[in-house]
Structures are given as structure tokens and as C-alpha cells.
C-alpha atoms as a PDB file:
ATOM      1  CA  UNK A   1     -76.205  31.954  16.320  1.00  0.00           C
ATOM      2  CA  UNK A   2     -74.107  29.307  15.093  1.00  0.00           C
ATOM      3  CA  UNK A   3     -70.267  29.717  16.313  1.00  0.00           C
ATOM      4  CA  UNK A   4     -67.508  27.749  14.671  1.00  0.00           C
ATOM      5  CA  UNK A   5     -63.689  27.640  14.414  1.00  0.00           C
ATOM      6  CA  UNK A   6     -62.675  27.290  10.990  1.00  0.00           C
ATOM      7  CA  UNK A   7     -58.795  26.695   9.288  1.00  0.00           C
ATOM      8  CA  UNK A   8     -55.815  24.127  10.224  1.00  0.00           C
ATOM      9  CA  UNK A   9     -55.044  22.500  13.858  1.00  0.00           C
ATOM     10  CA  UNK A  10     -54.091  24.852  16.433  1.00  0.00           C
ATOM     11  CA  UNK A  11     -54.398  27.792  14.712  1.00  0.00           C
ATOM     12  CA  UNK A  12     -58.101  28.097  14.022  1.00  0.00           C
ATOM     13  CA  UNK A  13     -59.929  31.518  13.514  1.00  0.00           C
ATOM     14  CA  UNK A  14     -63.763  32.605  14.742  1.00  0.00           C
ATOM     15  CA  UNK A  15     -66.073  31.966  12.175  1.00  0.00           C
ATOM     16  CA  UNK A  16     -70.127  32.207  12.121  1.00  0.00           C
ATOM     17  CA  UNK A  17     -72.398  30.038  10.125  1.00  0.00           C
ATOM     18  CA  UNK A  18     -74.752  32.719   7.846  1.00  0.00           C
ATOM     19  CA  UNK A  19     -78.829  32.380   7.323  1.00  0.00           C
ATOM     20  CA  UNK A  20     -77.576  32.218   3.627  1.00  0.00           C
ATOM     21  CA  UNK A  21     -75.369  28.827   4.198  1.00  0.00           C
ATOM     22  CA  UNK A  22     -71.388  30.221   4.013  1.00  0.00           C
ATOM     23  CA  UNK A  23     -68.964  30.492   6.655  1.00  0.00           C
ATOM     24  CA  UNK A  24     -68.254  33.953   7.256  1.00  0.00           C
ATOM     25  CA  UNK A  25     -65.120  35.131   9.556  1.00  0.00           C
ATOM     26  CA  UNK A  26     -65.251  36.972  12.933  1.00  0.00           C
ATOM     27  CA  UNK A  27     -61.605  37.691  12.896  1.00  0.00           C
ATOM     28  CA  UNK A  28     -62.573  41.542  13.285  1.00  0.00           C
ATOM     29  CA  UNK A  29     -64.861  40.817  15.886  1.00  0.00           C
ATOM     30  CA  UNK A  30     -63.584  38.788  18.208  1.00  0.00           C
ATOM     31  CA  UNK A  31     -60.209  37.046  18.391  1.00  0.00           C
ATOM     32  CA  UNK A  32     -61.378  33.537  19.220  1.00  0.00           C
ATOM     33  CA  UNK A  33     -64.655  31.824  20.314  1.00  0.00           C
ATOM     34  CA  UNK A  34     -63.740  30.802  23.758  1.00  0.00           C
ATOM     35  CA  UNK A  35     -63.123  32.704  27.565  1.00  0.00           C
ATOM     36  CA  UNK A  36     -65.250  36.377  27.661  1.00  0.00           C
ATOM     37  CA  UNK A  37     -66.362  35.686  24.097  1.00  0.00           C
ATOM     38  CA  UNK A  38     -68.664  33.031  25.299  1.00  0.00           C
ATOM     39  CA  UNK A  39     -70.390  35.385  27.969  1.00  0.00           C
ATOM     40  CA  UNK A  40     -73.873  37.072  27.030  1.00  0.00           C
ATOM     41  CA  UNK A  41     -71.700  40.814  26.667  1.00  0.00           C
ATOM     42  CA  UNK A  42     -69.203  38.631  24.442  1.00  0.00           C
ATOM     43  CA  UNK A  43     -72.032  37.122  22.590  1.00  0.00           C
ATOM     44  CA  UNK A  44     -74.122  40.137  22.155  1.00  0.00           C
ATOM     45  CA  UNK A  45     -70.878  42.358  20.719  1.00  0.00           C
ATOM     46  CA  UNK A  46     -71.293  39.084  17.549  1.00  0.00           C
ATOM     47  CA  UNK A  47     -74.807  39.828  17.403  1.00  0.00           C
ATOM     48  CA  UNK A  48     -74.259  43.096  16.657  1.00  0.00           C
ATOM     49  CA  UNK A  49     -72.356  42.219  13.100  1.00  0.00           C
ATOM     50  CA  UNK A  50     -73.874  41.938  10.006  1.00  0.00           C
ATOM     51  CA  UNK A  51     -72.325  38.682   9.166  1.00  0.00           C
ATOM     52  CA  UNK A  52     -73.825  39.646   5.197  1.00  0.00           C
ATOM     53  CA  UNK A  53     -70.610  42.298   5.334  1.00  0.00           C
ATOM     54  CA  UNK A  54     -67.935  39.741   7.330  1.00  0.00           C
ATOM     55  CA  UNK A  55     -65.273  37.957   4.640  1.00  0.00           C
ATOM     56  CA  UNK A  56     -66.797  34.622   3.131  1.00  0.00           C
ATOM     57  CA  UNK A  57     -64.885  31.462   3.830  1.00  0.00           C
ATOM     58  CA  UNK A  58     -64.742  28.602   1.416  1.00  0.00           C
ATOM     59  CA  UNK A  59     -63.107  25.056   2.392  1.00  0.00           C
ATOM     60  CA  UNK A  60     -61.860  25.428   5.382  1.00  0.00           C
ATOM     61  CA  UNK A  61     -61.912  22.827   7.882  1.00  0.00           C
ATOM     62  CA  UNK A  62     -63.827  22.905  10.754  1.00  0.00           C
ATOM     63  CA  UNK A  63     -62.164  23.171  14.130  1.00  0.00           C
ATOM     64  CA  UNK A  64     -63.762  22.759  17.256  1.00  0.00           C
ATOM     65  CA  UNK A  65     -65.928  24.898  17.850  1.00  0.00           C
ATOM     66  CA  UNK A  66     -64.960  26.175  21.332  1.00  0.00           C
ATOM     67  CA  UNK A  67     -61.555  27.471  22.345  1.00  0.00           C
ATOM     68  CA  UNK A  68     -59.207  27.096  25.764  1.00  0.00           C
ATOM     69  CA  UNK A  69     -61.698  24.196  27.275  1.00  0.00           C
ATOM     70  CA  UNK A  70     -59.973  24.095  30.620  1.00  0.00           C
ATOM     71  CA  UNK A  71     -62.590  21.044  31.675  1.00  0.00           C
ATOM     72  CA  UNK A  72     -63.720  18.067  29.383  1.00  0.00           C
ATOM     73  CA  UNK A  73     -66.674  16.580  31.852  1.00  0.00           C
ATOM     74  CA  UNK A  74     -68.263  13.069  30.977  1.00  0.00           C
ATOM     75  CA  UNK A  75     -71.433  11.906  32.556  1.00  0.00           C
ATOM     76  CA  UNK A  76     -71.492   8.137  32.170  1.00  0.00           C
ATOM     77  CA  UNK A  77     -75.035   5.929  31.923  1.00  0.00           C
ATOM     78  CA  UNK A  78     -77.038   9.328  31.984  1.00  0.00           C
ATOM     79  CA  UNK A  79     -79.602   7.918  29.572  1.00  0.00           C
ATOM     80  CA  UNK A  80     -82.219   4.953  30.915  1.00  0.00           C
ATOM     81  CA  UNK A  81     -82.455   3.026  27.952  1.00  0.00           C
ATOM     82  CA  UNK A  82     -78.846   2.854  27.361  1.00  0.00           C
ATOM     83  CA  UNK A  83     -78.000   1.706  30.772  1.00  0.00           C
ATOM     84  CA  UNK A  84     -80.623  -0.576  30.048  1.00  0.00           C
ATOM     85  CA  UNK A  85     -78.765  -2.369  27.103  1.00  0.00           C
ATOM     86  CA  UNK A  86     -75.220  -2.179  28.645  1.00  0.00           C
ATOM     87  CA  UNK A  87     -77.112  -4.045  31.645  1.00  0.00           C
ATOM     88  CA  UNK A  88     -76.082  -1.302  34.286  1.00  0.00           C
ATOM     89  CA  UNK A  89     -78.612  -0.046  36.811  1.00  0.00           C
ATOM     90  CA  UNK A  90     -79.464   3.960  36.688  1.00  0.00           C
ATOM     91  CA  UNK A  91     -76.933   5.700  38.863  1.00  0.00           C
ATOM     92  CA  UNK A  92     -78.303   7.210  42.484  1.00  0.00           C
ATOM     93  CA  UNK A  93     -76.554  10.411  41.438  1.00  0.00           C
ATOM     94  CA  UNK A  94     -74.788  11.553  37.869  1.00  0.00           C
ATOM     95  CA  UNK A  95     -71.816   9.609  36.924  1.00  0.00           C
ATOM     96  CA  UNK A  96     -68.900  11.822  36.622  1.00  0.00           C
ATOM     97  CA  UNK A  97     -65.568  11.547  34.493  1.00  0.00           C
ATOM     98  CA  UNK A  98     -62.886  13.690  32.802  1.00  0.00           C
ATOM     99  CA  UNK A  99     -61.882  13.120  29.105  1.00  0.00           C
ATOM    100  CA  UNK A 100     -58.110  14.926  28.391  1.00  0.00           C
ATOM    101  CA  UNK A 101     -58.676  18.060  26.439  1.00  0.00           C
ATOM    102  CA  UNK A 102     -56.081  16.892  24.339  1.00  0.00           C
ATOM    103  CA  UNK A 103     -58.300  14.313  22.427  1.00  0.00           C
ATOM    104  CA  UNK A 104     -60.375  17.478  21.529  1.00  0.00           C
ATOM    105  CA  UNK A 105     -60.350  18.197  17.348  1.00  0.00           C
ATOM    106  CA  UNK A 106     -62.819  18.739  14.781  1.00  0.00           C
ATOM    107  CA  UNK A 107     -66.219  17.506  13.786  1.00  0.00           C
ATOM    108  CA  UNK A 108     -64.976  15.948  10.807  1.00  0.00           C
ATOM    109  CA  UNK A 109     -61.444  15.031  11.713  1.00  0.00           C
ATOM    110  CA  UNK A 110     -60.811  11.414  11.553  1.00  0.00           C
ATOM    111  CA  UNK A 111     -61.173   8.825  14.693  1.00  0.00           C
ATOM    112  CA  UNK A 112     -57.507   7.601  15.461  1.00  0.00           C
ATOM    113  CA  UNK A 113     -57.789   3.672  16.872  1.00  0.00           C
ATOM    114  CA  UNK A 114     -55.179   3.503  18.990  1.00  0.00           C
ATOM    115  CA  UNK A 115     -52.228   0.603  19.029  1.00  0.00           C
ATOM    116  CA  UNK A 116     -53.033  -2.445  21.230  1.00  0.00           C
ATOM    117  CA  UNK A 117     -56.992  -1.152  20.656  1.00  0.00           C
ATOM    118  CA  UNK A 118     -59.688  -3.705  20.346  1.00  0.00           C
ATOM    119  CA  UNK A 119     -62.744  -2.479  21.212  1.00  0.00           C
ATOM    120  CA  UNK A 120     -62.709   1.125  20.040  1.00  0.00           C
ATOM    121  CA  UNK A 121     -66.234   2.308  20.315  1.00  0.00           C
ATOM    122  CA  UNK A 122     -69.149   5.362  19.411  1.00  0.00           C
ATOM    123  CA  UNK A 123     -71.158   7.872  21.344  1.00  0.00           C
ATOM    124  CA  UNK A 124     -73.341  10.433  20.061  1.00  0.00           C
ATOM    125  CA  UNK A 125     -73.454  12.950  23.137  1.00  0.00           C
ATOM    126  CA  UNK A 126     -75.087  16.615  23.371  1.00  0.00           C
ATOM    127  CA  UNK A 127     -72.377  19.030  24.546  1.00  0.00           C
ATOM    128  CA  UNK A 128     -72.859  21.839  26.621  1.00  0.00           C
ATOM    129  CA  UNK A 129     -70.624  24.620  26.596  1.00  0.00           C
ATOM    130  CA  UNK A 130     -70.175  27.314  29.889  1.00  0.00           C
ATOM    131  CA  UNK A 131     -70.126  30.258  28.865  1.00  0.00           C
ATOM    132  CA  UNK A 132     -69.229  32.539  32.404  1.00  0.00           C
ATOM    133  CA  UNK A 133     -68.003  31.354  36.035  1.00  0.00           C
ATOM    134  CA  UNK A 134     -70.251  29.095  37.450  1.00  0.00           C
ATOM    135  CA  UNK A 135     -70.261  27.741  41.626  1.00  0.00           C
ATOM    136  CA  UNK A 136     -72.822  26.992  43.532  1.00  0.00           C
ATOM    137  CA  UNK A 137     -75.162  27.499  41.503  1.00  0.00           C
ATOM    138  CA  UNK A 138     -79.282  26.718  41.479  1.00  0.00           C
ATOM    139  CA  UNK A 139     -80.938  24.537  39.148  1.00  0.00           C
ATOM    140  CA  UNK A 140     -83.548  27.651  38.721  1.00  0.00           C
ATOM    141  CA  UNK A 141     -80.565  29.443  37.496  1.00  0.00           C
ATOM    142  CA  UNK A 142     -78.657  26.913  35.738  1.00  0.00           C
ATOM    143  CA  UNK A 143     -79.113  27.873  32.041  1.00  0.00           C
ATOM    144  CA  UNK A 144     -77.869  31.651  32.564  1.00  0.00           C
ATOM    145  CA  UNK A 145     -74.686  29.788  32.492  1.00  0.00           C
ATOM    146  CA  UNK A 146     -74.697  27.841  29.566  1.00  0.00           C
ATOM    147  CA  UNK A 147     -72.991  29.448  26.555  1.00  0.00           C
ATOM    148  CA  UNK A 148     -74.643  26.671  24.061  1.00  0.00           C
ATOM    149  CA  UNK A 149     -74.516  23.736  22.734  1.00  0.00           C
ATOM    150  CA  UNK A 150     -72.619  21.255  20.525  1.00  0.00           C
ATOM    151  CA  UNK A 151     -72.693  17.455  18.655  1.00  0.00           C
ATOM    152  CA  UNK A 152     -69.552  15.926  20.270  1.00  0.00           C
ATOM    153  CA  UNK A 153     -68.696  11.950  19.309  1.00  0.00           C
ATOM    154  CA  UNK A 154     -67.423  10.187  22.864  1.00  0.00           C
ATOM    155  CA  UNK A 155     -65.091   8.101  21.232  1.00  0.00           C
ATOM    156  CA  UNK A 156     -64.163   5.132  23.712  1.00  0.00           C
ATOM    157  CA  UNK A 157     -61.771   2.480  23.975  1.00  0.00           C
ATOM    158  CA  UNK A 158     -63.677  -0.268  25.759  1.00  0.00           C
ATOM    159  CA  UNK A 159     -61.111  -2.808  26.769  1.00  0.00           C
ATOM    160  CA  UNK A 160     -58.948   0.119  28.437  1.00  0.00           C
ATOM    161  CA  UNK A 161     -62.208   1.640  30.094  1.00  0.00           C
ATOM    162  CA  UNK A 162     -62.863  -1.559  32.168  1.00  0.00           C
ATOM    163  CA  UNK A 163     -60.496  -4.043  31.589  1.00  0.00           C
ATOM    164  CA  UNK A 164     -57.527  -2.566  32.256  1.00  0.00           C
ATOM    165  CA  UNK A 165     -58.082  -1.229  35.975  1.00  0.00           C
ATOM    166  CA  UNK A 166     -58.206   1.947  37.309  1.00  0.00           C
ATOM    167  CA  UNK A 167     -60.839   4.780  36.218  1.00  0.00           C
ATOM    168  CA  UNK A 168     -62.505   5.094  33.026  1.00  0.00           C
ATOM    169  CA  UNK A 169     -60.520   7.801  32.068  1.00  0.00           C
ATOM    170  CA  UNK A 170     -58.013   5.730  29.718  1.00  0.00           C
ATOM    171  CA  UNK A 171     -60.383   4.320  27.878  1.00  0.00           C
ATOM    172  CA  UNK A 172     -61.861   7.790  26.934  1.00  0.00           C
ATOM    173  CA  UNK A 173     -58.925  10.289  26.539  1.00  0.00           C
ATOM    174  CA  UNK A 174     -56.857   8.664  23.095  1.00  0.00           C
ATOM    175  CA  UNK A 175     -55.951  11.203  20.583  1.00  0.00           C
ATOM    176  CA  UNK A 176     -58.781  12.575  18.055  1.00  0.00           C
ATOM    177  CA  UNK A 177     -61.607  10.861  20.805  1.00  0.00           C
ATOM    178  CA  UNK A 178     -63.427  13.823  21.436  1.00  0.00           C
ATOM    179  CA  UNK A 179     -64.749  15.705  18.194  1.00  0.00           C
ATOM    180  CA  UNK A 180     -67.278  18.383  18.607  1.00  0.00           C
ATOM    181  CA  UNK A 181     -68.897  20.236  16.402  1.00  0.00           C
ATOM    182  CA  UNK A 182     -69.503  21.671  14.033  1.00  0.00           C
ATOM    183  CA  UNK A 183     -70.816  24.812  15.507  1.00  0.00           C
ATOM    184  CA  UNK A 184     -71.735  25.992  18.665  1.00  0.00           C
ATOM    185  CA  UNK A 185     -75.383  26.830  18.879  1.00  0.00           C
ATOM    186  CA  UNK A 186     -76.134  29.344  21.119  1.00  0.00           C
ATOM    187  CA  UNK A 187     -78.909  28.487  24.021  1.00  0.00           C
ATOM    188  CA  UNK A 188     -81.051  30.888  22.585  1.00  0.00           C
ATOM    189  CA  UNK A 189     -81.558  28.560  19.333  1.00  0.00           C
ATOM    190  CA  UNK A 190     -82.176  25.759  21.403  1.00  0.00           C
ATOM    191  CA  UNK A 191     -86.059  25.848  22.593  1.00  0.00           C
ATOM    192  CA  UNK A 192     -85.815  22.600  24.799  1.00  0.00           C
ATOM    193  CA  UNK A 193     -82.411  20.914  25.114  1.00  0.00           C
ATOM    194  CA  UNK A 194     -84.174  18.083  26.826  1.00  0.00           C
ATOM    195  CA  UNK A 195     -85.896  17.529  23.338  1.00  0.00           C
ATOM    196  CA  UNK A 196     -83.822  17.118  20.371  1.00  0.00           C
ATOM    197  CA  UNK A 197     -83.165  13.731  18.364  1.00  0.00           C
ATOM    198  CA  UNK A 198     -80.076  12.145  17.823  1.00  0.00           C
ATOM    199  CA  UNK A 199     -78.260   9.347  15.893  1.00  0.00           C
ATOM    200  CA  UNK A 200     -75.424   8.116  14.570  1.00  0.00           C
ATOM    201  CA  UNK A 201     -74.594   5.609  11.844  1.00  0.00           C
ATOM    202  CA  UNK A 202     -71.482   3.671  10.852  1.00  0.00           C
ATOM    203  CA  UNK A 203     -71.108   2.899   7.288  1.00  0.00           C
ATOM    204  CA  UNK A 204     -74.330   4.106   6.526  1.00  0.00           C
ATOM    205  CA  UNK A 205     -76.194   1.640   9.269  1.00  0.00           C
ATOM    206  CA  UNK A 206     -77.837   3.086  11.829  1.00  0.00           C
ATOM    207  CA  UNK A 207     -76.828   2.653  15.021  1.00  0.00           C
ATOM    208  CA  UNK A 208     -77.744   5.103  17.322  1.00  0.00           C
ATOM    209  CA  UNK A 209     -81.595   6.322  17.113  1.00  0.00           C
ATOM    210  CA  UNK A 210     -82.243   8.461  20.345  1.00  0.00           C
ATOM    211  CA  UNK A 211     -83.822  11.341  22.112  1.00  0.00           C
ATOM    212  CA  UNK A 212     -82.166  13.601  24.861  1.00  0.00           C
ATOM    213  CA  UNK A 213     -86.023  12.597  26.563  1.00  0.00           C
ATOM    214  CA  UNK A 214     -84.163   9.843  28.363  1.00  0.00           C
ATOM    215  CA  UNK A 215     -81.711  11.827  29.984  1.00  0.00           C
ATOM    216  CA  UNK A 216     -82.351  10.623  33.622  1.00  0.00           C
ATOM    217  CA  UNK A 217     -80.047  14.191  34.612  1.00  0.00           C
ATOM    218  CA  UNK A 218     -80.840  16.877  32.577  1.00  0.00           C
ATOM    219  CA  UNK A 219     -78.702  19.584  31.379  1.00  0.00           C
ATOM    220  CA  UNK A 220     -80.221  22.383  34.192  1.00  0.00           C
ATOM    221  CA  UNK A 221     -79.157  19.556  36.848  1.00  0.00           C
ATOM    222  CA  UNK A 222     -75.878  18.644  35.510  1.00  0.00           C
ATOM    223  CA  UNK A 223     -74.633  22.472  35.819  1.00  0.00           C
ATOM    224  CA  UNK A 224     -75.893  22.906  39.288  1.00  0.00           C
ATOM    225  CA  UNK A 225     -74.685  19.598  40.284  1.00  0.00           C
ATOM    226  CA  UNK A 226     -71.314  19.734  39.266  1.00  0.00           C
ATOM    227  CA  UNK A 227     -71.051  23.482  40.463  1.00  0.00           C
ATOM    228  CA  UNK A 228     -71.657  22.099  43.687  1.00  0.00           C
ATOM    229  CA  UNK A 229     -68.220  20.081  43.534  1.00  0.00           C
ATOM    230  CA  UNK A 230     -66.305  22.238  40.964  1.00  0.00           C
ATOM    231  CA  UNK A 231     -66.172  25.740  39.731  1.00  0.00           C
ATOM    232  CA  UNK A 232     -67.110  25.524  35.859  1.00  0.00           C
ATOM    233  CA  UNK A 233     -65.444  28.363  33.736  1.00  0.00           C
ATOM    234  CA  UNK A 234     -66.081  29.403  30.652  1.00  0.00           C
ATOM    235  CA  UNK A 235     -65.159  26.836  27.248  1.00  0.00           C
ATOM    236  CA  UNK A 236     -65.957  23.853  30.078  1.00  0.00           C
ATOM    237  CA  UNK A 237     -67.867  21.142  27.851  1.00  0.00           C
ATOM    238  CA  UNK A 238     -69.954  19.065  29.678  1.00  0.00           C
ATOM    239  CA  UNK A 239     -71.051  15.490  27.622  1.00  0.00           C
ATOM    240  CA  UNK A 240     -74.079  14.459  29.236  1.00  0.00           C
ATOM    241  CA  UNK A 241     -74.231  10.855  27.844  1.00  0.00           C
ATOM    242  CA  UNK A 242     -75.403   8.246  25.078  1.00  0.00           C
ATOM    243  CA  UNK A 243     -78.616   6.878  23.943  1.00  0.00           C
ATOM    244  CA  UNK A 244     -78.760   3.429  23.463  1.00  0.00           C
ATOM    245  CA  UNK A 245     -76.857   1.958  19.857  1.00  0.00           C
ATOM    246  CA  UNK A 246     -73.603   1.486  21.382  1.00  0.00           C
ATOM    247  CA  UNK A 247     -71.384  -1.121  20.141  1.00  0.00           C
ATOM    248  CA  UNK A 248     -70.578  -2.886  23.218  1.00  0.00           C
ATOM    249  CA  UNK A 249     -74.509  -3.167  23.744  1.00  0.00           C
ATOM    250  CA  UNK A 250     -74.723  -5.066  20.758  1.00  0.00           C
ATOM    251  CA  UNK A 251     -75.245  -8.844  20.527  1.00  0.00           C
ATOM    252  CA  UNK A 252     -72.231  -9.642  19.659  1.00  0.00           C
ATOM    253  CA  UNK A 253     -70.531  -6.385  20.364  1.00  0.00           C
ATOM    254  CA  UNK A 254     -69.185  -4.332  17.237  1.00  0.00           C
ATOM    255  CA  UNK A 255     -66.241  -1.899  17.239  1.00  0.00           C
ATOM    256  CA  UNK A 256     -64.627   0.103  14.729  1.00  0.00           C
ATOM    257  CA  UNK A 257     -62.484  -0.916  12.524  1.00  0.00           C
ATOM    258  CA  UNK A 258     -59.705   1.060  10.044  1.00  0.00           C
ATOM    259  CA  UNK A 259     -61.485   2.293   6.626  1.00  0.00           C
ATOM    260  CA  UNK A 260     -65.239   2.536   8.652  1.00  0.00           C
ATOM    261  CA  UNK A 261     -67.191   5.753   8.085  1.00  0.00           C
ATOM    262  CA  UNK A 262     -68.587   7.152  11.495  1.00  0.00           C
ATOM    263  CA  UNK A 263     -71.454   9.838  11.255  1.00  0.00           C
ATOM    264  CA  UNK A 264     -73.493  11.335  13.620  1.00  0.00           C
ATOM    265  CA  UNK A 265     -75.931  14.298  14.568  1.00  0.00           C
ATOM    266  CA  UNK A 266     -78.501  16.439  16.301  1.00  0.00           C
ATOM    267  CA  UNK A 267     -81.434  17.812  15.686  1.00  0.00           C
ATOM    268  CA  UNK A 268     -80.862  21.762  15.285  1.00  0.00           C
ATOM    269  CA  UNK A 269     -76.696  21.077  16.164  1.00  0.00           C
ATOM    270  CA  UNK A 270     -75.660  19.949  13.019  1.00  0.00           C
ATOM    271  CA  UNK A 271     -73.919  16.958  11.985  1.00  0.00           C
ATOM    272  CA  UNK A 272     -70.080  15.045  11.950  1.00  0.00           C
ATOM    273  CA  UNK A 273     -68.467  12.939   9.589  1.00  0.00           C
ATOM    274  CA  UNK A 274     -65.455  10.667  10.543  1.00  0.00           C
ATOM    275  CA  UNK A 275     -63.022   8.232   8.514  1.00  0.00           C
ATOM    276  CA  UNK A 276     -61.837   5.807  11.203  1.00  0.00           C
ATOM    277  CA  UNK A 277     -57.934   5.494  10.829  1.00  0.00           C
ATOM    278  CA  UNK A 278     -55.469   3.081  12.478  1.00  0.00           C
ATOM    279  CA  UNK A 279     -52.504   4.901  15.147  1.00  0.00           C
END
């Protein structure tokens, strides 16, 4: 299934994307796609619709496509070849950060460069989304935990990431800097997540050109690992890092500016499309 949020900021309804191409509401079905909803029971019980007989939805926006993420995990340098270009060695274990839940929106809401920004930069990540309670839990078992998965853009300042002290958290946690979307695919779509494609293009250019092959921590890992350290709940994303395109790995580096055009996808996940704005 493919799980979205569809109508204005913060007050976003359930929504499934149809084998026929609409939008169709879950309103009657469930009251949000987030918490229990995300479980396999919660799942099943949208299965069980016949989204042919749910309302049809035309031109709404799309909202994220989780609800109440308590936990916005980052996993920095998780890809070889893009450590590779920002000249950083593979990390002995995963690289973990927190982006604020507050720079969560839409796939297709804009990217907000921040005042005093200069080096406001893209990342095409593969989400993953918990769907149920999750601590101490096996690699074996890993994926009976995962609700699905998700396109999400890890928008990052650069300069505040590492130039201005402190953790990268700054740099990564700016208003409209975490856009996922536009549906949740559920893990049953998804035969190999260590297998899909990815870019991401400014302006039309291609930037980013990648495959989730190069994870060095896969998704499996990343759940047990950070189990091990924190108890994941349900509407937890998890961004498991960037392929190589980056603009800071680019000779010279390129950033966003005002009036760009940012889009980005993944095979089977669906696609984003940004207007970069000025704070």
C-alpha cells in the first residue's frame, strides 16, 4: 500500500494512493496514519477497504506522510562512495544524529534557506518508518518492525553543521528541512530495500545518481542497532544517509540558492518537488 496525508499544515487527513492513480480518503478508516495505525493489525484493518468505494480526493496537498514522529534519526556518511567524495573515512560504527521534528512538512513543500545561510545543501535519503515498539531487538528480526518506507530530502545547512561548533544538529533541524514523502510504502511493496535507485536533480541537472547498494549499514542493522541504545516507537523515521552528488562534494561546492527547483526520488517511493525560498 501506499499511505499518505493529504490537505493543509497541521491538519492533514489519511489518504491512500489507488491502483487506478487518485487519492482516495481513509477518514472512515482510520483517524490518522501514525501510532497503532502503523502496526501490522492497524495496517491490515486498511487492507481490508476497498479503496474503489473510499471518497476521491483531487488537489490536495500532500502532507507528510507519517503522523506524531516522536524521533527524527539521521545516520551520517552511511554510504561509501559519498564519504568518499566528502573525503571522510567510513565510520567504525553508524553515525548517529537527531533532526527536530519540527522541520518535518511535505514532499512538495518548499525548502526555506534560512537568514545568515550560506551553504544550504541536498540529500536524497530512504526513510524508514517504525511501525510498533522496538528494544533490543535482533537483526534476524529487524524488519517485523518496520512500518515502511519513504523519499525524505535531508536538507542541510553546511556552514552551521561544522563551522559553527557544537553537534551537527543545527545545521540539520531549520524549518521545512526535512520533507518526506509522498507516501509511505508499506515493507511489503518493497522486495529489497537495500536495492532501489535514487537521485535528485536541481534545476533539472542531475546531481545525485545513487543506489541504496552502498549503504555500508543497512536498514535490518540500523533498527537493531539503534534499539540497542534507544527504544524506537512507532512514526520514528530513521534517514539512513546520502549517495554521493552532494553539493559540498562538489569542486567548487554548490548550494542552493532562492528561485532553484530541487527534485528528487526513489525507485518504487515516489518522487518530491521543491521551490527553494529565502526565510
Amino acid at each position: 500500500m501506499k499511505l499518505l496525508r493529504h490537505g493543509p499544515a497541521g491538519a492533514e487527513k489519511p489518504g491512500i494512493l489507488h491502483s487506478d492513480g487518485t487519492v482516495r480518503d481513509l477518514s472512515a478508516i482510520v483517524s490518522d496514519i501514525g501510532g497503532a495505525v502503523l502496526s501490522d493489525a492497524g495496517l491490515a484493518s486498511i487492507r481490508s477497504a476497498d479503496p474503489a468505494r473510499l471518497p476521491i480526493v483531487e488537489g490536495a496537498r500532500l502532507g507528510p506522510c507519517v503522523a506524531g514522529t516522536g524521533k527524527f534519526i539521521c545516520i551520517g556518511l552511511n554510504y561509501s562512495d559519498h564519504a568518499a567524495e566528502t573525503g571522510a573515512t567510513v565510520p567504525p560504527e553508524p553515525i548517529i544524529f537527531m533532526k527536530a521534528t519540527s522541520a518535518i512538512v511535505g514532499p512538495n513543500d518548499p525548502i526555506i534557506i534560512p537568514r545568515t545561510s550560506e551553504k544550504t545543501d541536498w540529500e536524497v535519503e530512504l526513510a524508514v518508518i517504525i511501525g510498533k515498539k522496538a528494544k533490543y531487538v535482533s537483526e534476524a528480526d529487524a524488519m517485523d518492525y518496520v512500518a515502511g518506507y519513504a523519499v525524505t530530502n535531508d536538507v542541510s545547512e553546511r556552514a552551521f553543521q561544522t563551522e559553527r561548533s557544537g553537534q551537527w544538529t543545527k545545521g540539520k533541524s531549520c524549518d521545512n528541512f526535512g520533507q518526506i514523502g509522498p507516501w509511505l510504502v508499506t515493507r511489503d511493496e518493497v522486495d529489497d530495500p537495500q536495492n532501489l535507485s535514487m537521485w535528485l536533480t536541481v534545476n533539472g541537472t542531475k546531481m545525485q545518481n545513487g543506489s541504496t547498494k552502498t549503504m555500508v549499514y543497512g536498514v535490518k542493522y540500523l533498527v537493531s542497532y539503534l534499539s540497542q541504545f534507544m527504544t524506537l516507537h512507532p512514526g520514528d523515521v530513521i534517514s539512513t544517509g546520502t549517495p554521493p552528488g552532494v553539493g559540498l562534494g562538489m569542486k567548487p561546492p554548490q548550494y542552493l540558492k532562492a528561485g532553484d527547483v530541487v527534485e528528487l526520488g526513489i525507485e518504487g517511493l515516489g518522487q518530491q518537488r521543491q521551490d527553494v525560498i529565502a526565510d
